[in-house]
N, C-alpha and C. Protein backbone atom coordinates (compact mmCIF):
# COMPACT_ATOMS: atom_id res chain seq x y z
N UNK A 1 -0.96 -18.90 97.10
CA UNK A 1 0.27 -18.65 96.49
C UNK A 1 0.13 -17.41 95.64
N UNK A 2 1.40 -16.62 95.68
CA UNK A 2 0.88 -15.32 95.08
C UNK A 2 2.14 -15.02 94.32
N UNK A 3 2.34 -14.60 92.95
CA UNK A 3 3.66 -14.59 92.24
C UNK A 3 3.51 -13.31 91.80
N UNK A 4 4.94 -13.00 92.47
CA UNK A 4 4.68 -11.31 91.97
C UNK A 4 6.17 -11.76 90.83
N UNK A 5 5.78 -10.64 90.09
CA UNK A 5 6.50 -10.87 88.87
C UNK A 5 7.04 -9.34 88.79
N UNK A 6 8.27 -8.49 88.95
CA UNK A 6 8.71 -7.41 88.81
C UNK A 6 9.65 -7.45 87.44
N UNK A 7 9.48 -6.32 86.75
CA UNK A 7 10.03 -5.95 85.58
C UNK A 7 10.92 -4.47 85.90
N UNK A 8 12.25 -4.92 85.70
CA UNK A 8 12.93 -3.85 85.45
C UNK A 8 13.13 -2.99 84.12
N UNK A 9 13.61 -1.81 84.03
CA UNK A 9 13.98 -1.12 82.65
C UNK A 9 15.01 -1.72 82.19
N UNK A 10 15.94 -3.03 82.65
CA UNK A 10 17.50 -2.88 82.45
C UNK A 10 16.39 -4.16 81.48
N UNK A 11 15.72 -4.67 82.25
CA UNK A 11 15.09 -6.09 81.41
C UNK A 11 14.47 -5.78 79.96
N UNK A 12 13.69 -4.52 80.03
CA UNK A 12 12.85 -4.14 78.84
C UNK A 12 13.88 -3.33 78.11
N UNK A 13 15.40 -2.60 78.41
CA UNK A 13 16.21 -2.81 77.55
C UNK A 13 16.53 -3.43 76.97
N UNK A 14 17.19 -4.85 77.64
CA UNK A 14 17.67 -5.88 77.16
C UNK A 14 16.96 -6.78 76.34
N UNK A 15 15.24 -6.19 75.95
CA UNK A 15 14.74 -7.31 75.10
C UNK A 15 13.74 -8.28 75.49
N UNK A 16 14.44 -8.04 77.05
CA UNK A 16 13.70 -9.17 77.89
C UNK A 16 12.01 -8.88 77.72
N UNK A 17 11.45 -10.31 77.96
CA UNK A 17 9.87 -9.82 77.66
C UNK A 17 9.00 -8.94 77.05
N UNK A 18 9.96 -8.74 75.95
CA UNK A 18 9.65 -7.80 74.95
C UNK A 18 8.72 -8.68 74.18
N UNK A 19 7.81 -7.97 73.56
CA UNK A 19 7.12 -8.52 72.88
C UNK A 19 7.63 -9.12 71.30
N UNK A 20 8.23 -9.55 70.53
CA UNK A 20 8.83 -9.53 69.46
C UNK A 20 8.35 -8.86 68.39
N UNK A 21 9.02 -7.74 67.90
CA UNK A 21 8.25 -7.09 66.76
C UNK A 21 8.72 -8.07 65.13
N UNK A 22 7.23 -7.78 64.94
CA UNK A 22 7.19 -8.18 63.38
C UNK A 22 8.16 -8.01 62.42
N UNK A 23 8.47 -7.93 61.02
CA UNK A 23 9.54 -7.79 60.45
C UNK A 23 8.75 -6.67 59.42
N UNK A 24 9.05 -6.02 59.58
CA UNK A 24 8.27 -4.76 58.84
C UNK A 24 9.09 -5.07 57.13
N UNK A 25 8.44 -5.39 56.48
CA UNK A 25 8.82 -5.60 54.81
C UNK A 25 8.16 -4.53 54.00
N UNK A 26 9.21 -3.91 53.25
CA UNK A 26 8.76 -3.09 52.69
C UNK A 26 7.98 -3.24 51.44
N UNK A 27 6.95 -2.78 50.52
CA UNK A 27 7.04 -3.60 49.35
C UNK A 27 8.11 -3.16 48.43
N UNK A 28 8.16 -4.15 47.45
CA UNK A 28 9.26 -3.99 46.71
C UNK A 28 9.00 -3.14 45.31
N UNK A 29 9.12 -2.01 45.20
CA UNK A 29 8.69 -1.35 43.80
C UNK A 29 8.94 -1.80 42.85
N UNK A 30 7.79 -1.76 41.95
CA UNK A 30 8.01 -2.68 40.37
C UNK A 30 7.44 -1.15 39.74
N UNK A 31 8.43 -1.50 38.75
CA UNK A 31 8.48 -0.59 37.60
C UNK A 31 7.41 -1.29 36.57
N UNK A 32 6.31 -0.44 35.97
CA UNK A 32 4.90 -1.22 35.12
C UNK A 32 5.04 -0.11 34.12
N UNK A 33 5.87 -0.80 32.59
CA UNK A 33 6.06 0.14 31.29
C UNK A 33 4.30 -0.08 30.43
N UNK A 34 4.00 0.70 29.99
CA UNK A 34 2.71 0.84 29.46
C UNK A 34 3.25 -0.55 28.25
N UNK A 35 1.71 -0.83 28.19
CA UNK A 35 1.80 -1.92 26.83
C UNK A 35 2.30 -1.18 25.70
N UNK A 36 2.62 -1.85 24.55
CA UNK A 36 3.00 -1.07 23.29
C UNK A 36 1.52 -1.51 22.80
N UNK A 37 1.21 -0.33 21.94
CA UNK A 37 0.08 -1.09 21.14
C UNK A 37 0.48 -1.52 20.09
N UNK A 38 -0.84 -3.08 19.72
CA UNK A 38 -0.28 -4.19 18.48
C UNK A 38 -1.01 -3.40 17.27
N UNK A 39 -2.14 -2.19 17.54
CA UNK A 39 -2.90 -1.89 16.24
C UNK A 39 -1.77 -1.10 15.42
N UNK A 40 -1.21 -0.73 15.83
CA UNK A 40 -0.57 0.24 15.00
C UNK A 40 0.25 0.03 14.09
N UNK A 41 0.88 -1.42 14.14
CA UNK A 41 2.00 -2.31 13.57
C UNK A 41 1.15 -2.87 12.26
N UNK A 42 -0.46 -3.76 13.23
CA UNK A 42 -1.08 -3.88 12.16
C UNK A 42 -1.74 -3.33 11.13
N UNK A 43 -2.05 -1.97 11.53
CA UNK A 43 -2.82 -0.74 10.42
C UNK A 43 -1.45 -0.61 9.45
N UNK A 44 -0.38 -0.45 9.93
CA UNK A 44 0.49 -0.42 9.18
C UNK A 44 0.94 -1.24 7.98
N UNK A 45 0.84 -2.78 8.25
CA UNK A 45 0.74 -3.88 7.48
C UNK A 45 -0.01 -4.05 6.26
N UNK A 46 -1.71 -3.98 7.38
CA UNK A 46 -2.24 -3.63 6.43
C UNK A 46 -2.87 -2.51 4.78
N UNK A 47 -1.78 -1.37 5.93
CA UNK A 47 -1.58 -0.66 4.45
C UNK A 47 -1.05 -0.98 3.36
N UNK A 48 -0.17 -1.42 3.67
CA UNK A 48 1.37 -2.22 2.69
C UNK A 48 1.01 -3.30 1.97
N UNK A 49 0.21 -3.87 2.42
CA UNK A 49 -0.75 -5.00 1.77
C UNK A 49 -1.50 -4.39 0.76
N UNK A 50 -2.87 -3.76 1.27
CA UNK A 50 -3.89 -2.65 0.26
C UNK A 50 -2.66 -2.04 -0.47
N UNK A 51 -1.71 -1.33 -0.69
CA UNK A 51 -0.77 -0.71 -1.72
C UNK A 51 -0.56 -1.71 -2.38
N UNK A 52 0.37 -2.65 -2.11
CA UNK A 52 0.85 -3.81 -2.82
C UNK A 52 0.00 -4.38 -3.72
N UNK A 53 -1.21 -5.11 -3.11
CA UNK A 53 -2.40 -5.02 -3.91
C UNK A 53 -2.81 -4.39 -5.07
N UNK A 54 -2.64 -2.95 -4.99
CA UNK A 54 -3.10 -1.88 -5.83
C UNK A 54 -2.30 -2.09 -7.11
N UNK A 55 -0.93 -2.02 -6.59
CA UNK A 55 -0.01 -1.79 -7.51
C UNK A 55 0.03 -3.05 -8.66
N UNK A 56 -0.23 -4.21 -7.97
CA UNK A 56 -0.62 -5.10 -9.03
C UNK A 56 -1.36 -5.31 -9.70
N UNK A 57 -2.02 -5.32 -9.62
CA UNK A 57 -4.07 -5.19 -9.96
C UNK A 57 -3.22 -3.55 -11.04
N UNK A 58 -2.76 -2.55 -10.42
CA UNK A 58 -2.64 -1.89 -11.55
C UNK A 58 -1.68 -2.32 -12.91
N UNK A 59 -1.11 -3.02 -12.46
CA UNK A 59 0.52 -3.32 -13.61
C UNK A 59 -0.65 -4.21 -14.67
N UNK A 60 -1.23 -5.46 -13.72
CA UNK A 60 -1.98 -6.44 -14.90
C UNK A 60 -2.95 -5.31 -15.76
N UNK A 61 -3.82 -4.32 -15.30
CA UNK A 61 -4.66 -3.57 -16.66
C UNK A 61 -3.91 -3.00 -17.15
N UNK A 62 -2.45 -2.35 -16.83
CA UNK A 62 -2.27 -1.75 -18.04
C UNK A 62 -1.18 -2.70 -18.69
N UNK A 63 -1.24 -4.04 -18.70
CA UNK A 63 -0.51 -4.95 -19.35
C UNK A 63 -1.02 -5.68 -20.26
N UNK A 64 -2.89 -6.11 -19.58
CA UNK A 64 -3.85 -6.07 -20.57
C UNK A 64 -4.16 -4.94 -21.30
N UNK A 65 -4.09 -4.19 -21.29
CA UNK A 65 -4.81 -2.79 -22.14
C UNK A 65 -3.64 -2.60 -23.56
N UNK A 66 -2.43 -2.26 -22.99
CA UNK A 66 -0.92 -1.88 -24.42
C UNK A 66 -1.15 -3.66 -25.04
N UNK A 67 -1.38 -5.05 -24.22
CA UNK A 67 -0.88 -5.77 -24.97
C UNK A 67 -1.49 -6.45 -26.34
N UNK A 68 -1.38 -5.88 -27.49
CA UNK A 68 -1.74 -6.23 -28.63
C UNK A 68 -2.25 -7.95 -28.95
N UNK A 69 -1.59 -8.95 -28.05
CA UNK A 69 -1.65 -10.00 -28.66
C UNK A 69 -3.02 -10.75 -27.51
N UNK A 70 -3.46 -9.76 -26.91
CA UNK A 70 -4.69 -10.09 -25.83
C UNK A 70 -5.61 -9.81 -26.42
N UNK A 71 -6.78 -10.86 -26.56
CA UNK A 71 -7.89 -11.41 -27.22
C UNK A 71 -9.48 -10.05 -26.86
N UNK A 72 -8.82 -9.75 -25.30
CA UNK A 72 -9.25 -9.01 -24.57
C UNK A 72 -9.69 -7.45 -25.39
N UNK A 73 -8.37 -7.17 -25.32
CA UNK A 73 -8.38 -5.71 -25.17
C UNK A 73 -7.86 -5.54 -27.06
N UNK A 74 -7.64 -6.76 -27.70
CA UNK A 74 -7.00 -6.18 -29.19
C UNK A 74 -8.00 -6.25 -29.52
N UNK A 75 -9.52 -7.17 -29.43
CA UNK A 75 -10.22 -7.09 -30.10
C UNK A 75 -11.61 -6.22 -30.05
N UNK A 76 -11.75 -5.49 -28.29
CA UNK A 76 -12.92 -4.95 -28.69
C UNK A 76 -12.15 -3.22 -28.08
N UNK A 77 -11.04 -3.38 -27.25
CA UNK A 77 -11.04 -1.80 -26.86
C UNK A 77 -10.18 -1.11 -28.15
N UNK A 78 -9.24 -1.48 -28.76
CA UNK A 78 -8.65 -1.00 -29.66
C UNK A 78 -9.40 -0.42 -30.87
N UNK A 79 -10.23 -0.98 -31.13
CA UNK A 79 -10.89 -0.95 -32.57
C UNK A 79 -12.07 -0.23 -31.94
N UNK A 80 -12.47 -0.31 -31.08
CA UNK A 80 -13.70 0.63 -30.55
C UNK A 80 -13.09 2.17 -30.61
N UNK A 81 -12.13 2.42 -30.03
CA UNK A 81 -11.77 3.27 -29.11
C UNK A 81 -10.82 4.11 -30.64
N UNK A 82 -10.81 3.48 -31.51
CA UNK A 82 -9.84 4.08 -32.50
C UNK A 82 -10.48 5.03 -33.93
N UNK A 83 -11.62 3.94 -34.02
CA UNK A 83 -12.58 5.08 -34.82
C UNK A 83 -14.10 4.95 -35.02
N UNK A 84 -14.55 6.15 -34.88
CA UNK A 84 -16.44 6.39 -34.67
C UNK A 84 -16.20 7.20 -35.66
N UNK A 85 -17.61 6.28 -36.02
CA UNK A 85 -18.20 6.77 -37.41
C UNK A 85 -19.40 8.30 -37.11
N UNK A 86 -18.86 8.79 -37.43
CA UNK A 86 -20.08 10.35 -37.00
C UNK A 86 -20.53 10.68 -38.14
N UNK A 87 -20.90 9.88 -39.57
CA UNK A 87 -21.38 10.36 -40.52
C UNK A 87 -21.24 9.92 -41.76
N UNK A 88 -22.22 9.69 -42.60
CA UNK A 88 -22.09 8.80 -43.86
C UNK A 88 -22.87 9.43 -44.81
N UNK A 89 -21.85 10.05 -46.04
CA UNK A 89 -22.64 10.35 -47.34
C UNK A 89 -22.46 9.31 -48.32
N UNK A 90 -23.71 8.95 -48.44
CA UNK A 90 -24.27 7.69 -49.26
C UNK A 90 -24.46 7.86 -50.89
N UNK A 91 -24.27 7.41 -51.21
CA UNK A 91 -23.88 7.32 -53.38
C UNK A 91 -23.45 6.21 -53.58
N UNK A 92 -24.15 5.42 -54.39
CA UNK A 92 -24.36 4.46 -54.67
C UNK A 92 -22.78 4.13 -55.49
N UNK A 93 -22.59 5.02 -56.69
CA UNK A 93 -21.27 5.04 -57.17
C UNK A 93 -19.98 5.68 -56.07
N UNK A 94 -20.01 6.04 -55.12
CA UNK A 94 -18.70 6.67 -54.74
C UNK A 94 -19.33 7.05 -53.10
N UNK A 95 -19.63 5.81 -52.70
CA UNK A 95 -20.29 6.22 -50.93
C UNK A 95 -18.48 6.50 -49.99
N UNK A 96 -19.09 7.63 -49.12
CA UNK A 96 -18.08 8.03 -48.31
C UNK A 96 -18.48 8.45 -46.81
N UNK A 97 -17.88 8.33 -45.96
CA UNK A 97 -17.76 8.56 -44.71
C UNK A 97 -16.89 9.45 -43.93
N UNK A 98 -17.73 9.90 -42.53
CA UNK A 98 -16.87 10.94 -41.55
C UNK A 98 -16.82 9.65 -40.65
N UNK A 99 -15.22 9.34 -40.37
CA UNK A 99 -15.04 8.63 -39.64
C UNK A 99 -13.33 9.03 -38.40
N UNK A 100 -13.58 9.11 -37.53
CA UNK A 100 -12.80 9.99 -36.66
C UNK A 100 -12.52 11.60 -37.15
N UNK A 101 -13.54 11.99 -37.51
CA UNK A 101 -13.38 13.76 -38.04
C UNK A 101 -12.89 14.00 -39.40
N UNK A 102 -12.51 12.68 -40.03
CA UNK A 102 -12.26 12.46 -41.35
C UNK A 102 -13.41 12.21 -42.16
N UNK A 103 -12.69 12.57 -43.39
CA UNK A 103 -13.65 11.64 -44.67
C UNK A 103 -12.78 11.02 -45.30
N UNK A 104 -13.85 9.58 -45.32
CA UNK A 104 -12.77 8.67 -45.80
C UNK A 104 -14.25 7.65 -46.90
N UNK A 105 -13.29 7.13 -47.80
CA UNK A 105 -13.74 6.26 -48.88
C UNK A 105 -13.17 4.89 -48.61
N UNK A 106 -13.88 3.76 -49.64
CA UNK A 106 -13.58 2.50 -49.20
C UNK A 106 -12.11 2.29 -50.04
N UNK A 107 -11.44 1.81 -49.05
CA UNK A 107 -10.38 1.40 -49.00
C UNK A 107 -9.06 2.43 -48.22
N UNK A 108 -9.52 3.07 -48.52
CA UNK A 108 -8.71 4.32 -47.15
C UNK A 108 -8.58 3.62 -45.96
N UNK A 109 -7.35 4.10 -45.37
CA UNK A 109 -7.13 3.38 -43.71
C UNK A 109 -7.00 4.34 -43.08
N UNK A 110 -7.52 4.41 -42.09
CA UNK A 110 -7.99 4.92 -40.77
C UNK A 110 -7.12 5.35 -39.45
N UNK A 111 -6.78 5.46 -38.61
CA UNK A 111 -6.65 4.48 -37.55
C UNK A 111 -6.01 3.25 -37.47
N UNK A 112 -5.27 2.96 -37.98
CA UNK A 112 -4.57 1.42 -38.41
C UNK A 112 -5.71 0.64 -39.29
N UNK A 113 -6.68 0.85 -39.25
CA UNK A 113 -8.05 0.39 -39.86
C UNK A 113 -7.97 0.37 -40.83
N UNK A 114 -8.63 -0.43 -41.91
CA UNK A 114 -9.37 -0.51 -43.32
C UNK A 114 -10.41 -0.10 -43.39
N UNK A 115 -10.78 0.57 -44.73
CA UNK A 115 -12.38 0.75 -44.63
C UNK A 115 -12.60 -0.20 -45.61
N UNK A 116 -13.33 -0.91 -45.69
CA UNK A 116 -13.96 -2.02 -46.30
C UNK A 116 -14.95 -1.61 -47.03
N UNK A 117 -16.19 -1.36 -46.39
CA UNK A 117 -17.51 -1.40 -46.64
C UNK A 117 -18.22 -0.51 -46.50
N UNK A 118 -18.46 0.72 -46.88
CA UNK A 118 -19.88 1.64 -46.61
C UNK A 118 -21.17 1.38 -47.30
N UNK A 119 -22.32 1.51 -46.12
CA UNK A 119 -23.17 0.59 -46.17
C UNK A 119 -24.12 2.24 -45.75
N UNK A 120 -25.50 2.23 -46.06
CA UNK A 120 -26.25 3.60 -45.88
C UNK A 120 -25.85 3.65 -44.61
N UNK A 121 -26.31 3.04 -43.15
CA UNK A 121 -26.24 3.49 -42.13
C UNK A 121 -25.13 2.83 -41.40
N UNK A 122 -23.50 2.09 -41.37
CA UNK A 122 -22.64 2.00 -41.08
C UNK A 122 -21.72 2.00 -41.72
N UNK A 123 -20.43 1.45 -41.12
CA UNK A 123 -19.35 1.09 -41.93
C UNK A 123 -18.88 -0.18 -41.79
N UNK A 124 -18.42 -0.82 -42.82
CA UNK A 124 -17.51 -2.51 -42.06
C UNK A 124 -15.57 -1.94 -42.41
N UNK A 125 -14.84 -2.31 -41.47
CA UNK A 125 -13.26 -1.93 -41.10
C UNK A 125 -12.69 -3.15 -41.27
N UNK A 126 -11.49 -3.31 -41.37
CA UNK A 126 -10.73 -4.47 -40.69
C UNK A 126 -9.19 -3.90 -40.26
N UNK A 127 -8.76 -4.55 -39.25
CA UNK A 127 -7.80 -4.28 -38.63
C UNK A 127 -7.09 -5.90 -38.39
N UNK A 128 -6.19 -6.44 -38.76
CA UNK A 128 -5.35 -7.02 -38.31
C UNK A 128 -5.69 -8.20 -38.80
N UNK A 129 -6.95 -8.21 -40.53
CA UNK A 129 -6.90 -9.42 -40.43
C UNK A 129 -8.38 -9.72 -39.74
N UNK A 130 -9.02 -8.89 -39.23
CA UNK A 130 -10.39 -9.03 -37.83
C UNK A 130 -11.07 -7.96 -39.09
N UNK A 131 -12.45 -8.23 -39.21
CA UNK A 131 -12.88 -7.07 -39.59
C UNK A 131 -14.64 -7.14 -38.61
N UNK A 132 -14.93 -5.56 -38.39
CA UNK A 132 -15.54 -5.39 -37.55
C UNK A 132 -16.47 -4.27 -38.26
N UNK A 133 -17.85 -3.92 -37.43
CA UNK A 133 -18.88 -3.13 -38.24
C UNK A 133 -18.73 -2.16 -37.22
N UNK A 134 -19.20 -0.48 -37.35
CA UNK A 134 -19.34 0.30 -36.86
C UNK A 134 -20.70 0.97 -37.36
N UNK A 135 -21.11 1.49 -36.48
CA UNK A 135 -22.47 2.20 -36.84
C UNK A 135 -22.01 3.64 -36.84
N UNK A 136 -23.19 4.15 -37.26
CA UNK A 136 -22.85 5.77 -36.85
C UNK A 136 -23.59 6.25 -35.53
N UNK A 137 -22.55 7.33 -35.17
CA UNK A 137 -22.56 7.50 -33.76
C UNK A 137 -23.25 8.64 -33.94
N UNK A 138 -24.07 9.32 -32.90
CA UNK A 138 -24.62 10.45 -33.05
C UNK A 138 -24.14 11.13 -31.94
């Protein structure tokens, strides 16, 4: 038995015994936006933070420092910082002192200070009620 099998052009027009073509899919383009970066938001933050920070930390010293009724700063930066003794002429009847570029005798005020006490090698002050010793400064 012998099968002849003839193919016309009208057939391979028509589809006939065509092989079926695939479905050709194109891909589908995706649009890919770059990441945003997260450091930059956070360097930022964290600046605002470190400032913020600063600014407080600065308000409290100079709130301790002006405030008079702080144990802190009324009792040793004020009275330090207000008068040095750079010099003491000693006399038993009439002792006197260079104290902030002055000369001053006992009972003279200072600096908001009292002078109290001249003594050969310091002075004793009082301020506020507090009285405190100073040496001489060289």
């Amino acid at each position: 038995m012998v099968l002849r099998y003839m193919v016309s052009d009208t057939d391979l027009a028509k589809g006939k015994f065509a092989q079926p073509e695939e479905e050709m899919v194109q891909p589908v383009k995706q649009i890919v936006q770059p990441k945003k970066s997260t450091s930059a938001p956070k360097k930022r933050v964290t600046l605002w933070v470190f400032l913020a920070a600063n600014v407080i930390l600065c308000m409290v010293v100079y709130y301790l420092w002006t405030n008079d009724k702080n144990p802190f700063t009324s009792g040793l930066l004020e009275k330090s910082s207000k008068v040095m003794v750079t010099g003491i002429i000693y006399n038993a009847e009439n002792p006197s002192a260079i104290v902030s570029g002055e000369i001053v005798r006992e009972g003279d005020t200072i600096g908001g200070c009292k002078v109290i006490k001249i003594y050969r090698d310091k002075v004793e002050f009082e301020r506020k009620g507090e009285s405190f010793i100073k040496e001489v400064q060289q």
